[in-house]
Protein backbone atom coordinates (compact mmCIF):
# COMPACT_ATOMS: atom_id res chain seq x y z
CA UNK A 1 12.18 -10.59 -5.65
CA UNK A 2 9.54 -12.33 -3.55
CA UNK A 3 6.71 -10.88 -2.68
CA UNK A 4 5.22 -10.75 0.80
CA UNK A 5 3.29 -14.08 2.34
CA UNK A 6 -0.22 -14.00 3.67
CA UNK A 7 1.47 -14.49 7.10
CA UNK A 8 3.47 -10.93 6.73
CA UNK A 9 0.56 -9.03 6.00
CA UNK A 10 -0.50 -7.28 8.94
CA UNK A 11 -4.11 -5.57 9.08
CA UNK A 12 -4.22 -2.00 11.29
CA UNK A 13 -8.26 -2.37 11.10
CA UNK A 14 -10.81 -3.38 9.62
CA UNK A 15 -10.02 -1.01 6.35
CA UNK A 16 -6.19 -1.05 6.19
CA UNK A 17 -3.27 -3.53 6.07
CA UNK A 18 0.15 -3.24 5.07
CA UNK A 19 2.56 -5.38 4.05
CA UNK A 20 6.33 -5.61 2.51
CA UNK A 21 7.11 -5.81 -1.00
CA UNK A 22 4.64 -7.34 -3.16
CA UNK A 23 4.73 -8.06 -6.98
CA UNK A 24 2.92 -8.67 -9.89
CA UNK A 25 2.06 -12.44 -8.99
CA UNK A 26 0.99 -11.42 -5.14
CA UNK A 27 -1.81 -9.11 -6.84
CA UNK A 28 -4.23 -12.07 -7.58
CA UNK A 29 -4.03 -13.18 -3.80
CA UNK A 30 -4.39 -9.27 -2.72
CA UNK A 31 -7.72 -9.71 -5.03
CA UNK A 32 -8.61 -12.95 -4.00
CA UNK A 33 -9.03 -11.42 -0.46
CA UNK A 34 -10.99 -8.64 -0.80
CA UNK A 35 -8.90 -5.96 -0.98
CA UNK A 36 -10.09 -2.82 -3.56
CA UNK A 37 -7.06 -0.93 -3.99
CA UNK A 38 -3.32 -1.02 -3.61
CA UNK A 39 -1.28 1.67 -2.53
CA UNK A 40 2.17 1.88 -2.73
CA UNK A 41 4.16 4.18 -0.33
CA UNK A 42 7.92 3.18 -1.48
CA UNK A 43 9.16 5.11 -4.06
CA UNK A 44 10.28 3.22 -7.92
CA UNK A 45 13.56 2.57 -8.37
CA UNK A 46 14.61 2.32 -4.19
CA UNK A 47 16.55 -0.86 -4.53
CA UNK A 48 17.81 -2.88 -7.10
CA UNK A 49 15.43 -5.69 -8.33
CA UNK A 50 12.54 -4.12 -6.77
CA UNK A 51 9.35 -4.45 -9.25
CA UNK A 52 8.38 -2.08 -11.20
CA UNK A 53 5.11 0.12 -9.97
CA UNK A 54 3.88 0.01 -13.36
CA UNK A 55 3.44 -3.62 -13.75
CA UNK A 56 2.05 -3.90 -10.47
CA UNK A 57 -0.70 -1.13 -11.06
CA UNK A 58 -1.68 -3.07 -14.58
CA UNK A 59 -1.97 -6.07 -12.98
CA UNK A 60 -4.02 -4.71 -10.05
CA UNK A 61 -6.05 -2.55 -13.07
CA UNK A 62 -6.71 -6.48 -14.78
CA UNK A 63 -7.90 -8.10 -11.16
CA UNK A 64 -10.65 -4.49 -10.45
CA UNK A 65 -8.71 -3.19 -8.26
CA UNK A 66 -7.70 0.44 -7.71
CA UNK A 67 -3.75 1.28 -7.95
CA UNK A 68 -2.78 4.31 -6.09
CA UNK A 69 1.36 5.55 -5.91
CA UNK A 70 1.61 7.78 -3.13
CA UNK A 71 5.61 7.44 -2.63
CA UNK A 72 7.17 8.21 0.94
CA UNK A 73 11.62 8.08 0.91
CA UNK A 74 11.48 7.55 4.53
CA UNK A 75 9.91 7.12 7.90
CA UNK A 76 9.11 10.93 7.90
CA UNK A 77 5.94 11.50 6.78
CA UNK A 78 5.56 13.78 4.10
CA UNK A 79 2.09 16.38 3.51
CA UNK A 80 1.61 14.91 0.39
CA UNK A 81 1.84 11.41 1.50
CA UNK A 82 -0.26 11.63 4.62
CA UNK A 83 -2.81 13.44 2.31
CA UNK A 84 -2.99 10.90 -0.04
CA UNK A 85 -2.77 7.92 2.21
CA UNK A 86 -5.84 9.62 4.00
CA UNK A 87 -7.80 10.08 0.30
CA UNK A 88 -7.08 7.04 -0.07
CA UNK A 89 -8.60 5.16 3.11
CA UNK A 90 -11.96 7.75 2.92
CA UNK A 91 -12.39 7.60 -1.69
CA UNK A 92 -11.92 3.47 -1.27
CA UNK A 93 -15.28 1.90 -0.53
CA UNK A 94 -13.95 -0.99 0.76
CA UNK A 95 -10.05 -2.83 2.20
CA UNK A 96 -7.08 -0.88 1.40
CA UNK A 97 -3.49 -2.80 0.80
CA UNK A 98 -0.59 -0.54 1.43
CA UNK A 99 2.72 -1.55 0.88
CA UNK A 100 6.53 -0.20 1.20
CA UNK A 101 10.12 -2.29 1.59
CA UNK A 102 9.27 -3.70 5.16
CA UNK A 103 5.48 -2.04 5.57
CA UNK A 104 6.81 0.14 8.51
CA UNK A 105 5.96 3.40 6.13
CA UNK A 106 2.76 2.43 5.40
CA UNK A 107 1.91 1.95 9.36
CA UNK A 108 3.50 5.40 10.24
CA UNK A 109 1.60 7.16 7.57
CA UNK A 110 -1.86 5.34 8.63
CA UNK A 111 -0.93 6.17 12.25
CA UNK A 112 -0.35 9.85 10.89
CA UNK A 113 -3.93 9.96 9.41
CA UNK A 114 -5.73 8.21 12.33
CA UNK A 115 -3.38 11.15 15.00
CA UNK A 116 -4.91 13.81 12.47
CA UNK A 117 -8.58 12.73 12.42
CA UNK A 118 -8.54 12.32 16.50
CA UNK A 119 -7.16 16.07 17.20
């Protein structure tokens, strides 16, 4: 499976971007630009040939940054996953990378923390 391009990556602020799928060989890029930790919203084992959360959270582990799994099944936003998408964005001193299938999880459950922390 290919992981997402530069181009697909799309940054919510100045703290948070999302993207697609990524893999293994996207984390030195992820690195490369900054980023401090990697969250996953999409749960293992979704589709076939999707990479393995594991191998992606060594290989951020070997590059210094910070692998969080904070699954979400689908565009309902669970407690749990708003929660930890928030601990997330306020424990990482620095750029967050979240990532699901097409990123559209990761955006509701950032939009989800940023409703929250306005009212």
């Amino acid at each position: 499976m290919k992981g997402a391009a530069v181009m697909d990556w799309k940054e919510l602020d100045d703290q948070v971007t999302v993207a697609w799928q990524i893999g293994p060989e996207d984390v030195p890029r992820i690195a490369a630009a900054g980023y401090k930790c990697v969250m996953c919203n999409r749960p293992d084992g979704e589709e076939a040939g999707q990479p393995d959360w594991d191998e992606i959270a060594d290989t951020c582990r070997a590059h210094g940054i910070e692998p969080r799994y904070v699954p979400q099944a689908d565009r309902n936003p669970t407690e749990y996953a708003i929660n930890g998408f928030a601990k997330a964005m306020a424990e990482t001193p620095g750029k967050v990378f979240a990532f699901c299938r097409t990123g559209t999880r990761c955006e509701i459950l950032y939009n989800a923390v940023k409703a929250r922390k306005a009212g």
